[in-house]
C-alpha atoms as a PDB file:
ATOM      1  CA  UNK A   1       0.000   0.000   0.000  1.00  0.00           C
ATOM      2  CA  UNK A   2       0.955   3.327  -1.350  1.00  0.00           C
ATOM      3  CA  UNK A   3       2.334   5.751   1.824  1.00  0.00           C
ATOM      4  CA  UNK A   4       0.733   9.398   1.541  1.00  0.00           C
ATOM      5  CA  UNK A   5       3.541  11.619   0.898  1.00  0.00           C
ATOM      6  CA  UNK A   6       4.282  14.123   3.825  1.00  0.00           C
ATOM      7  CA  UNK A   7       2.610  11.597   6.690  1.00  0.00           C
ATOM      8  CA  UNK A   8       4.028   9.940   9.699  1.00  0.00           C
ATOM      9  CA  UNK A   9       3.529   6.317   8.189  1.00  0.00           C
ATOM     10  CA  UNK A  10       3.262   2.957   9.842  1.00  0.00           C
ATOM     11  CA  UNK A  11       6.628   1.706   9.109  1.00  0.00           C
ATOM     12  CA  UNK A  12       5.153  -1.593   8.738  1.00  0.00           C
ATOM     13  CA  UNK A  13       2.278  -1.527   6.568  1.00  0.00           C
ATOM     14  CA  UNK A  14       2.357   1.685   5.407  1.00  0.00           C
ATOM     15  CA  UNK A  15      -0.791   2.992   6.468  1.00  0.00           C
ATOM     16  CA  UNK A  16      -0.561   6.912   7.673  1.00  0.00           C
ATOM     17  CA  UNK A  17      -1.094   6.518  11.016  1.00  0.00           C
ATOM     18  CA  UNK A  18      -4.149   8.795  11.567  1.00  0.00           C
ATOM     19  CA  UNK A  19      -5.730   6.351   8.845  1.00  0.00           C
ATOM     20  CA  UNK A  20      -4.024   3.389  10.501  1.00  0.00           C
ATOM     21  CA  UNK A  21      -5.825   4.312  14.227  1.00  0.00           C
ATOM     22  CA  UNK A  22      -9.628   4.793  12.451  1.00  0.00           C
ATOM     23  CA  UNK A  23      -8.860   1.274  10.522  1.00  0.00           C
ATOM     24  CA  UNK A  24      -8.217  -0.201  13.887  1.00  0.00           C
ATOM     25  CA  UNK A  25     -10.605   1.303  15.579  1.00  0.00           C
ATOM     26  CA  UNK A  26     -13.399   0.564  12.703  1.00  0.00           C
ATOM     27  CA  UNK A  27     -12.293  -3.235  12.822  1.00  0.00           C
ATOM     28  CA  UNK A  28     -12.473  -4.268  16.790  1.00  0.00           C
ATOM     29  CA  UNK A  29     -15.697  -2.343  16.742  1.00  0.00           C
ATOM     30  CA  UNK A  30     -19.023  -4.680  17.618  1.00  0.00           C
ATOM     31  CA  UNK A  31     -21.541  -4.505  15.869  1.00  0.00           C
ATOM     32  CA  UNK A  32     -25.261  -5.427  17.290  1.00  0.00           C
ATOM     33  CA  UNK A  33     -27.282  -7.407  14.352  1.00  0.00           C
ATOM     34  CA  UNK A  34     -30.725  -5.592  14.652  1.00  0.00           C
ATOM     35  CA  UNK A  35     -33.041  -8.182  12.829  1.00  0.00           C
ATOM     36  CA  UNK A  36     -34.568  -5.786  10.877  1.00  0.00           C
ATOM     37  CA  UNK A  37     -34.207  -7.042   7.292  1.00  0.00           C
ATOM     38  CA  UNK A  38     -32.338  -4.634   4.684  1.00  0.00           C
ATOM     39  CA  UNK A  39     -31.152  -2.589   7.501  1.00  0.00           C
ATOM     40  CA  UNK A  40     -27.698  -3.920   8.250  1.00  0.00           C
ATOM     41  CA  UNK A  41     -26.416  -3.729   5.134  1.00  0.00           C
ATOM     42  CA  UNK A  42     -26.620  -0.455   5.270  1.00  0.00           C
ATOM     43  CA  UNK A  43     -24.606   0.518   8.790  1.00  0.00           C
ATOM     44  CA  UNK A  44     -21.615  -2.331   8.479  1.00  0.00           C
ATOM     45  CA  UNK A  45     -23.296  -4.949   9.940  1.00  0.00           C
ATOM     46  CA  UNK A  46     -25.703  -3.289  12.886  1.00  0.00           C
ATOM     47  CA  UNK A  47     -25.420  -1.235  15.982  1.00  0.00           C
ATOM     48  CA  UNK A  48     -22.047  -0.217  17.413  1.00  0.00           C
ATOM     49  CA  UNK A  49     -21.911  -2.327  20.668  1.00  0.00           C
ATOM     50  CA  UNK A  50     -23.337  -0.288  23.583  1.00  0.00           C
ATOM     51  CA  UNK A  51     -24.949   2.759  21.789  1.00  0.00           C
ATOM     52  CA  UNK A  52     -28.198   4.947  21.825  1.00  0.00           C
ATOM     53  CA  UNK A  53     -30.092   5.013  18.828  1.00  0.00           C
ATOM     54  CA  UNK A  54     -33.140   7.507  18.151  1.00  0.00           C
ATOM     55  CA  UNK A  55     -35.811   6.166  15.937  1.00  0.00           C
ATOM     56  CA  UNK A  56     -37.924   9.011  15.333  1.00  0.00           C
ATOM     57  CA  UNK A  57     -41.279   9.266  12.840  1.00  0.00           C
ATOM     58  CA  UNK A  58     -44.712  10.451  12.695  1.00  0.00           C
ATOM     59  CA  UNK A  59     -47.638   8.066  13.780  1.00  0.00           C
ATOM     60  CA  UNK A  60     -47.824   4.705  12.082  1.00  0.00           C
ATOM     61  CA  UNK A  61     -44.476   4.754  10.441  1.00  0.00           C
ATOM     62  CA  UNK A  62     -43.585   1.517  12.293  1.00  0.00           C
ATOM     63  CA  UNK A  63     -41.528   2.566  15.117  1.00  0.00           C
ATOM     64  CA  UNK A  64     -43.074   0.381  17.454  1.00  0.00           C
ATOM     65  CA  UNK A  65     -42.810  -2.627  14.954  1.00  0.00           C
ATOM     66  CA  UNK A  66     -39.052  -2.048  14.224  1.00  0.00           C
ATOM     67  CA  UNK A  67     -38.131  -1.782  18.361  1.00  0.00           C
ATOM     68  CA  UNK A  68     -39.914  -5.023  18.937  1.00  0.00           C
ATOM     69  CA  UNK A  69     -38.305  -6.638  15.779  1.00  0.00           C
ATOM     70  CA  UNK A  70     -34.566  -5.714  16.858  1.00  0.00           C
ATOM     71  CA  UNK A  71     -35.800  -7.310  20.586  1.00  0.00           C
ATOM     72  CA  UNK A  72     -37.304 -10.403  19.433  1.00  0.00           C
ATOM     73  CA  UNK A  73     -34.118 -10.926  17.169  1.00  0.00           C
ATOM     74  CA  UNK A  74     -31.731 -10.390  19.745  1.00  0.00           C
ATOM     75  CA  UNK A  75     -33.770 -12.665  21.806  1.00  0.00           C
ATOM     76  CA  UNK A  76     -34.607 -15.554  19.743  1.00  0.00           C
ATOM     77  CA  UNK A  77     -31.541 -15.498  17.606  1.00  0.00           C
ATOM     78  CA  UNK A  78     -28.796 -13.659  19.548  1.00  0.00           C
ATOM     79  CA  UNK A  79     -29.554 -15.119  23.202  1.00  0.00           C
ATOM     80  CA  UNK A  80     -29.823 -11.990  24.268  1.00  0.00           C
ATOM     81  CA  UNK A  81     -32.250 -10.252  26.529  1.00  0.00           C
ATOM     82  CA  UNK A  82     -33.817  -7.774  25.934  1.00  0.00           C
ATOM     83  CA  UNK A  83     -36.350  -5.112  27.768  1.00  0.00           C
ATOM     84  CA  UNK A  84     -39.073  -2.904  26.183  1.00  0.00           C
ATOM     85  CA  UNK A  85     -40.246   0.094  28.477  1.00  0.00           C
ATOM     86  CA  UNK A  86     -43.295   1.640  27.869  1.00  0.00           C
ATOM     87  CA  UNK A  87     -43.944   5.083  28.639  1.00  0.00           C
ATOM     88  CA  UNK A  88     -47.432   5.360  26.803  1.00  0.00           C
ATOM     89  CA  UNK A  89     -49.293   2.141  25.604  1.00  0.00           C
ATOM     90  CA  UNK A  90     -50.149  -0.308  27.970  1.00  0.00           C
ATOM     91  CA  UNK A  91     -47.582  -4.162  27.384  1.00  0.00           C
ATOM     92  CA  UNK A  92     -51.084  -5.902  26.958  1.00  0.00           C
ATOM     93  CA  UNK A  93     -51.834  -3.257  23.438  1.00  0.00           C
ATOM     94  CA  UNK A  94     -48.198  -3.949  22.515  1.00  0.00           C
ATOM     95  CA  UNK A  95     -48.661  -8.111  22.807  1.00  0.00           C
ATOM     96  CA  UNK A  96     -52.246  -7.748  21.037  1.00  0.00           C
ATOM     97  CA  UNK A  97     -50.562  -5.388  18.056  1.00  0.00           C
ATOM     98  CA  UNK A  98     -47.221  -8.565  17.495  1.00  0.00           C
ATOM     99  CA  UNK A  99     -50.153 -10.935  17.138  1.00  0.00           C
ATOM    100  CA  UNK A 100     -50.247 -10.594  13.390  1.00  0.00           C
ATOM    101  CA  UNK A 101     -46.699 -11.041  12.898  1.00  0.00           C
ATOM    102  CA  UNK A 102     -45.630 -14.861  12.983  1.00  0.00           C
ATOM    103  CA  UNK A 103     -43.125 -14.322  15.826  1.00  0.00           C
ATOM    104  CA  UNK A 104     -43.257 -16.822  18.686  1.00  0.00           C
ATOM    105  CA  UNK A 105     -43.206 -14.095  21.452  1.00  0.00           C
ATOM    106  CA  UNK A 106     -44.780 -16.179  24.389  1.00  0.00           C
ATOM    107  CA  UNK A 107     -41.682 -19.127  25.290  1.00  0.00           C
ATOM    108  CA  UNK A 108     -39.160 -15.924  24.743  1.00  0.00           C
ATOM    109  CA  UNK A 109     -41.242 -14.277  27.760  1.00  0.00           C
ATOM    110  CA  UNK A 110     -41.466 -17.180  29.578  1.00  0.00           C
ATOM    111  CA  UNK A 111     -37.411 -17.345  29.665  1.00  0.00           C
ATOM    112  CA  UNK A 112     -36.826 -13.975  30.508  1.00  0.00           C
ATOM    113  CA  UNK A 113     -35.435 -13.140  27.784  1.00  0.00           C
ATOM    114  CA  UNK A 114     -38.236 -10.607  26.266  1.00  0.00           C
ATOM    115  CA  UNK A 115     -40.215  -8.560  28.609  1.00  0.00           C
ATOM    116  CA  UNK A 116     -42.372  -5.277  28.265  1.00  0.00           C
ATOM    117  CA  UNK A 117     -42.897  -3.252  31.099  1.00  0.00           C
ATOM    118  CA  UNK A 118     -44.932  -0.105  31.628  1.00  0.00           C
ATOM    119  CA  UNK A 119     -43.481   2.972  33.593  1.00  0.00           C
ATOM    120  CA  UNK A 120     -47.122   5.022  34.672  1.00  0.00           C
ATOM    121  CA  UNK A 121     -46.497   8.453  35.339  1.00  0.00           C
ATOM    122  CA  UNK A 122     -46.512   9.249  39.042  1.00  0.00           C
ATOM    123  CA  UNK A 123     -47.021  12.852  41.127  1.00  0.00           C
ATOM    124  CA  UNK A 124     -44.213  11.327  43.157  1.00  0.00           C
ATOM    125  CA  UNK A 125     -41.979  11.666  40.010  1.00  0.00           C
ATOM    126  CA  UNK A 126     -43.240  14.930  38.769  1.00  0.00           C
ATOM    127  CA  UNK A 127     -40.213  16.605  39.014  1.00  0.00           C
ATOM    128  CA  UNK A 128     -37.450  13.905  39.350  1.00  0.00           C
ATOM    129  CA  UNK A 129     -36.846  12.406  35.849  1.00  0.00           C
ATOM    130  CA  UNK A 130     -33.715  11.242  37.661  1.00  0.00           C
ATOM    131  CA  UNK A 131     -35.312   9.006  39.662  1.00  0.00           C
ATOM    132  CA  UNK A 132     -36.856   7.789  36.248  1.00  0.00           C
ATOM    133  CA  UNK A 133     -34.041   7.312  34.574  1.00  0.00           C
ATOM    134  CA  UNK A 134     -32.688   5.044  37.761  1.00  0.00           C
ATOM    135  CA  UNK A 135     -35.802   3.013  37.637  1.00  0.00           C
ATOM    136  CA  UNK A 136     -35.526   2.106  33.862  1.00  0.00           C
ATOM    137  CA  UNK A 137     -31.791   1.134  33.997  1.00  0.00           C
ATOM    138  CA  UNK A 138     -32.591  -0.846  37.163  1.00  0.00           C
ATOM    139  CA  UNK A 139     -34.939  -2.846  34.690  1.00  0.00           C
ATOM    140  CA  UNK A 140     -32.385  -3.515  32.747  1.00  0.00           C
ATOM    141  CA  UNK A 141     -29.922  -4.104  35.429  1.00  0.00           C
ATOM    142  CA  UNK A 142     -31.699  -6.323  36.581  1.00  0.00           C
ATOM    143  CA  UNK A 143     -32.826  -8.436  33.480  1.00  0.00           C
ATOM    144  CA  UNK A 144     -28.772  -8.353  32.344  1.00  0.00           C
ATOM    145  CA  UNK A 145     -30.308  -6.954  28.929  1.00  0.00           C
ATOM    146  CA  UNK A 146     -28.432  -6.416  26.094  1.00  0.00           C
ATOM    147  CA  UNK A 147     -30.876  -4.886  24.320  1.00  0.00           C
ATOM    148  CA  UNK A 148     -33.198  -2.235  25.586  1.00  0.00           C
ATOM    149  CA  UNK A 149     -35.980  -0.224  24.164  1.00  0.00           C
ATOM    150  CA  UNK A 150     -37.906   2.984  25.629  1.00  0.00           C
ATOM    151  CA  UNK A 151     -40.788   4.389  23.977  1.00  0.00           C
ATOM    152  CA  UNK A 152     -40.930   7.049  23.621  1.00  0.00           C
ATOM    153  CA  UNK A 153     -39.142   9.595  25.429  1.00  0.00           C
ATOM    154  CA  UNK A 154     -41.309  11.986  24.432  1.00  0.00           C
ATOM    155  CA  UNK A 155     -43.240  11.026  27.264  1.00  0.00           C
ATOM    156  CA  UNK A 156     -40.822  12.934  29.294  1.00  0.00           C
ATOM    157  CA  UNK A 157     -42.005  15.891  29.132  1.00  0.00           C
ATOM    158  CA  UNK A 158     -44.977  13.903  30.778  1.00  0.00           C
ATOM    159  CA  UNK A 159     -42.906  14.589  34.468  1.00  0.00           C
ATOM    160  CA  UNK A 160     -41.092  17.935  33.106  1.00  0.00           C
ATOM    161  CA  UNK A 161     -41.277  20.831  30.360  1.00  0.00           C
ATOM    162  CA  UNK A 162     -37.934  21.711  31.051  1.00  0.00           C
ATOM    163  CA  UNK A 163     -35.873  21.139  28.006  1.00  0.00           C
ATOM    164  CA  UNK A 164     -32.787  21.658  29.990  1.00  0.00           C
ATOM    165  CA  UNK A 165     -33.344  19.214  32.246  1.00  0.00           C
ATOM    166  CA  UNK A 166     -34.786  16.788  29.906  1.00  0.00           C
ATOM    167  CA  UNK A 167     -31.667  17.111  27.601  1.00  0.00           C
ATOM    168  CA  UNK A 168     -29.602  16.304  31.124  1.00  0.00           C
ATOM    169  CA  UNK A 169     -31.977  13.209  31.987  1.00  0.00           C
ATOM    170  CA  UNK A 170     -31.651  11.684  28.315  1.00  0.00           C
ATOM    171  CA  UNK A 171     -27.930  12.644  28.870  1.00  0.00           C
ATOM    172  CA  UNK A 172     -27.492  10.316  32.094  1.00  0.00           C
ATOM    173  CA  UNK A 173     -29.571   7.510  30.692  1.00  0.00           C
ATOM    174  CA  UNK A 174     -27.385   7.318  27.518  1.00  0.00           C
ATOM    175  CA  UNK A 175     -24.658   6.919  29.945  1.00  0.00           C
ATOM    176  CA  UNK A 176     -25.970   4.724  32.583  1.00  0.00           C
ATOM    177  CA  UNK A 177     -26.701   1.638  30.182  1.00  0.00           C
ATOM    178  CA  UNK A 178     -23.536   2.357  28.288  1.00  0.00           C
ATOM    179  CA  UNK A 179     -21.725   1.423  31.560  1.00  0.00           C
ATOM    180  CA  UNK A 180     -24.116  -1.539  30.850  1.00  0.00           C
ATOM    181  CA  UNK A 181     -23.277  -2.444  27.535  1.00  0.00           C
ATOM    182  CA  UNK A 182     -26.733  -2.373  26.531  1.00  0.00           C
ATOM    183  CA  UNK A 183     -27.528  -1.203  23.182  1.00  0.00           C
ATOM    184  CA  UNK A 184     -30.864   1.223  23.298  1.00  0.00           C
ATOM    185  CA  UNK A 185     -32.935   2.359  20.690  1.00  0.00           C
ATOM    186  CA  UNK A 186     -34.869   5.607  21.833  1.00  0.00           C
ATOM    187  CA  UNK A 187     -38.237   6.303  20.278  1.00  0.00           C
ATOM    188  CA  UNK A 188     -39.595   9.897  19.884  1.00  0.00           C
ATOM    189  CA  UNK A 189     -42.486  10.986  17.948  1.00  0.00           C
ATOM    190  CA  UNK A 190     -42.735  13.883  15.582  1.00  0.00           C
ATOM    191  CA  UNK A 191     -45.201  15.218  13.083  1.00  0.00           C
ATOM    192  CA  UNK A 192     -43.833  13.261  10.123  1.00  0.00           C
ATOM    193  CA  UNK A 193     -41.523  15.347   8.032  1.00  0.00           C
ATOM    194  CA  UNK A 194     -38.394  14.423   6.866  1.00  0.00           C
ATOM    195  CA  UNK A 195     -36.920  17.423   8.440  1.00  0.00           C
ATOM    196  CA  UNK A 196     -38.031  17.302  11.636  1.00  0.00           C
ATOM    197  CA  UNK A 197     -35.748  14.826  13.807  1.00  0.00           C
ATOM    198  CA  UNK A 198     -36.941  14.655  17.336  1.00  0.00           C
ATOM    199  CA  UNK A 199     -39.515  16.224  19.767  1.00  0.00           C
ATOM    200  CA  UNK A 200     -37.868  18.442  21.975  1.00  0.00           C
ATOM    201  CA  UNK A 201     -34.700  19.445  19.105  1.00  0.00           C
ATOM    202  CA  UNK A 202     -31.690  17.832  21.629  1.00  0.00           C
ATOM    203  CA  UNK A 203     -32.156  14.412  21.223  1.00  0.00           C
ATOM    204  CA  UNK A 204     -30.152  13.629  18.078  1.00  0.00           C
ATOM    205  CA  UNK A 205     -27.460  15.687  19.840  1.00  0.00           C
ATOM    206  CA  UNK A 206     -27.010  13.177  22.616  1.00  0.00           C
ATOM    207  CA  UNK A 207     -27.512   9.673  20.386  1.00  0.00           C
ATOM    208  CA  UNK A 208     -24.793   7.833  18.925  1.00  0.00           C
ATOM    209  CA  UNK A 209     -27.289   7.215  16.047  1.00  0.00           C
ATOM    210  CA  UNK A 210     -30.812   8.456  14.295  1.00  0.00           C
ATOM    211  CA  UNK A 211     -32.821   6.757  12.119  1.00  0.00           C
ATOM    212  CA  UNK A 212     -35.866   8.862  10.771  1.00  0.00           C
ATOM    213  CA  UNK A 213     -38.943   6.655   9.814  1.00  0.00           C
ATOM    214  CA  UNK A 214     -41.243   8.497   7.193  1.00  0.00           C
ATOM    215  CA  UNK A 215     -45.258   7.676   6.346  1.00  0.00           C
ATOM    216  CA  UNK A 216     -47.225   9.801   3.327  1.00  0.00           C
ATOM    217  CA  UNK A 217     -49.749   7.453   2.795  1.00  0.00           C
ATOM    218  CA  UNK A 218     -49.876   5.038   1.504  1.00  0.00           C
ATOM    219  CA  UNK A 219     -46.133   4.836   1.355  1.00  0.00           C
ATOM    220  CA  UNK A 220     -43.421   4.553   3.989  1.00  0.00           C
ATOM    221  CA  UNK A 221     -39.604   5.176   4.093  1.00  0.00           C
ATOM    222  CA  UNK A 222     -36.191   5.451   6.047  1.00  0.00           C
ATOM    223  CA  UNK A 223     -33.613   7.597   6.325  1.00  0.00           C
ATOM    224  CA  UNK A 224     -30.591   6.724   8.279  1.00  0.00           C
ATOM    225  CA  UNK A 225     -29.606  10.403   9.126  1.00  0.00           C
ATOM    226  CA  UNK A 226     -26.949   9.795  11.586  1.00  0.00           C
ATOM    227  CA  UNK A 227     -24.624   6.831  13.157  1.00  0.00           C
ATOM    228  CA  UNK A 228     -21.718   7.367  14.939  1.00  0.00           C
ATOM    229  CA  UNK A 229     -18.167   5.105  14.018  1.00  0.00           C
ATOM    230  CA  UNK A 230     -20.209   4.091  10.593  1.00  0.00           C
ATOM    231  CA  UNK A 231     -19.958   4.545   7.126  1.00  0.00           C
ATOM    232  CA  UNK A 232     -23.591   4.435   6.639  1.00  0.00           C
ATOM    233  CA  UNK A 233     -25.730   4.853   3.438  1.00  0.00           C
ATOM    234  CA  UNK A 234     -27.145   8.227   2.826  1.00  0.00           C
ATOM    235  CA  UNK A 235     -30.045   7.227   1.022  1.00  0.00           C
ATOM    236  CA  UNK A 236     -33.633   7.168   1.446  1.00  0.00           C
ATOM    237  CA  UNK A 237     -35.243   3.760   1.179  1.00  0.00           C
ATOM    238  CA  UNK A 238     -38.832   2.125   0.916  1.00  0.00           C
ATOM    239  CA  UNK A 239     -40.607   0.136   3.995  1.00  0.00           C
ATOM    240  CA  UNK A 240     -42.310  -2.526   4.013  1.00  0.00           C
ATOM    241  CA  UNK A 241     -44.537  -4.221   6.908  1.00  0.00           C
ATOM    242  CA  UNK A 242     -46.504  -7.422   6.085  1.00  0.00           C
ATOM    243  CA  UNK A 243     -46.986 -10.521   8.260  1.00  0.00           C
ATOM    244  CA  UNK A 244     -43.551 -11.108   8.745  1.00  0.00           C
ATOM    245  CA  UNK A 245     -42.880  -7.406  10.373  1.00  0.00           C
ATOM    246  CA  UNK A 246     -41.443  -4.692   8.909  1.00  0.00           C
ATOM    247  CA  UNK A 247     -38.509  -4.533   6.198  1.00  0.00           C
ATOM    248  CA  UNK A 248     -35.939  -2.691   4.379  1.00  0.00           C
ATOM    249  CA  UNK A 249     -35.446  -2.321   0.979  1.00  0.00           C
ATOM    250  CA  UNK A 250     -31.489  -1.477   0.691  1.00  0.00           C
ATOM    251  CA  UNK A 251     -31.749  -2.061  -2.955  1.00  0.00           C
ATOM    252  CA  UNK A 252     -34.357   0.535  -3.670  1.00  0.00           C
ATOM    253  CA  UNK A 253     -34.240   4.386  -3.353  1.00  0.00           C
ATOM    254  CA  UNK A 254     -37.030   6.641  -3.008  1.00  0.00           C
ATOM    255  CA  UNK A 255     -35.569  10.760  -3.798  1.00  0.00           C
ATOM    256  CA  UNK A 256     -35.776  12.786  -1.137  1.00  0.00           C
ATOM    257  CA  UNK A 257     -37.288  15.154  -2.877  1.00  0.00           C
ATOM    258  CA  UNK A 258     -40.230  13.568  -3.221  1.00  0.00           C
ATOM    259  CA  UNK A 259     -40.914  13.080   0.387  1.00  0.00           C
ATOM    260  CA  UNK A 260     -43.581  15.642   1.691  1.00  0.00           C
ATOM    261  CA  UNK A 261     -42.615  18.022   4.479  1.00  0.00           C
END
């Protein structure tokens, strides 16, 4: 391999060594499969190990779909636990909703290896998202998850309308189950467009990755708009969700352009 004139070089390979550190660093990092057909071919393989990932769309873009997808994959096919925390619909709506899909859900529960919990808010809690935060990394804590989801966090501002303080409590959850190694997806609903990326405008800030799900009737879409230590595809692509869940076409591109606002 050619040395770049001018660099401090590896004197062995003859890499320059900036180049030489990212290559390393690219190579020994883990990658989380998420089980979401199309999807990892498009980020190197999945997840880094240990990150926060915002999935972010308008109502019935699949959100909820996906997060139980990359669960039930880790799960089943991964050994992996994993934990789903509700902050909105009750576990029993969520079970009902999987029905359709031909996932065997029930033997994964019974193992602890799958389990959806609801966090009600409390008066108790009002102004303490702290004290949230602690009680959904306890959950997972205690479950030895791998694999965590938490929809949405726009229920925060359920306890608080501070966005300071919200920004701080996403902050120390991101943290918390990194210590963990548990890799999180985030949920956060918008209004739909393409250009707006979370609820409260921190959010993507304080994620290691976004991924923007898009529905104009009767079609849907993703966008992977951000992930950290990845050379990820920049591309808009068509969504599917039929009886097997919901699915990626990496091979397909929809312009962004024609995406409504």
């Amino acid at each position: 391999m050619l040395a770049v004139r001018g660099s401090p070089v590896n004197s062995v390979n003859q890499i320059p060594l900036f180049a030489a550190v990212v290559l390393l660093a690219e190579n020994f990092m883990k990658r989380i499969p998420t089980g979401v057909p199309g999807l990892d071919d498009l980020i190197e393989g999945g997840f880094p190990e240990s990150s926060s990932i915002l999935v972010s769309g308008g109502s019935g873009c699949g959100k909820s779909i996906f997060c139980l997808e990359y669960l039930y994959y880790g799960a089943k096919e991964m050994n992996e636990p994993g934990v789903y925390i509700t902050l909105e619909e009750g576990p029993h709506n969520l079970w009902w909703n999987m029905q359709r899909f031909k996932w065997d859900l029930l033997p994964l529960e019974k193992e602890n290896k799958l389990k959806i919990y609801k966090f009600e808010p409390s008066l108790d809690l009002k102004n303490d998202l702290t004290g949230q935060v602690t009680r959904i990394v306890d959950k997972a804590k205690q479950m030895g998850a791998k694999r965590m989801v938490i929809d949405s966090i726009t229920a925060f501002s359920f306890w608080m309308d501070d966005v300071a303080k919200i920004r701080y409590a996403i902050y120390v959850l991101v943290e918390e189950l990194r210590k963990i190694d548990c890799t999180t997806i985030l949920t956060c609903e918008t209004t739909g467009g393409k250009n707006q990326v979370s609820r409260f405008g921190v959010e993507e800030f304080l994620v290691d990755g976004v991924v923007q799900l898009m529905y104009v009737p009767p079609h849907r879409s993703m966008f992977i708009r951000k992930m950290r230590g990845t050379n990820h595809d920049k591309l808009v692509h068509p969504v599917t969700i039929d009886d097997k869940g919901l699915s990626i076409n990496s091979k397909e591109e929809i312009l962004w352009e024609a995406i409504k606002d």
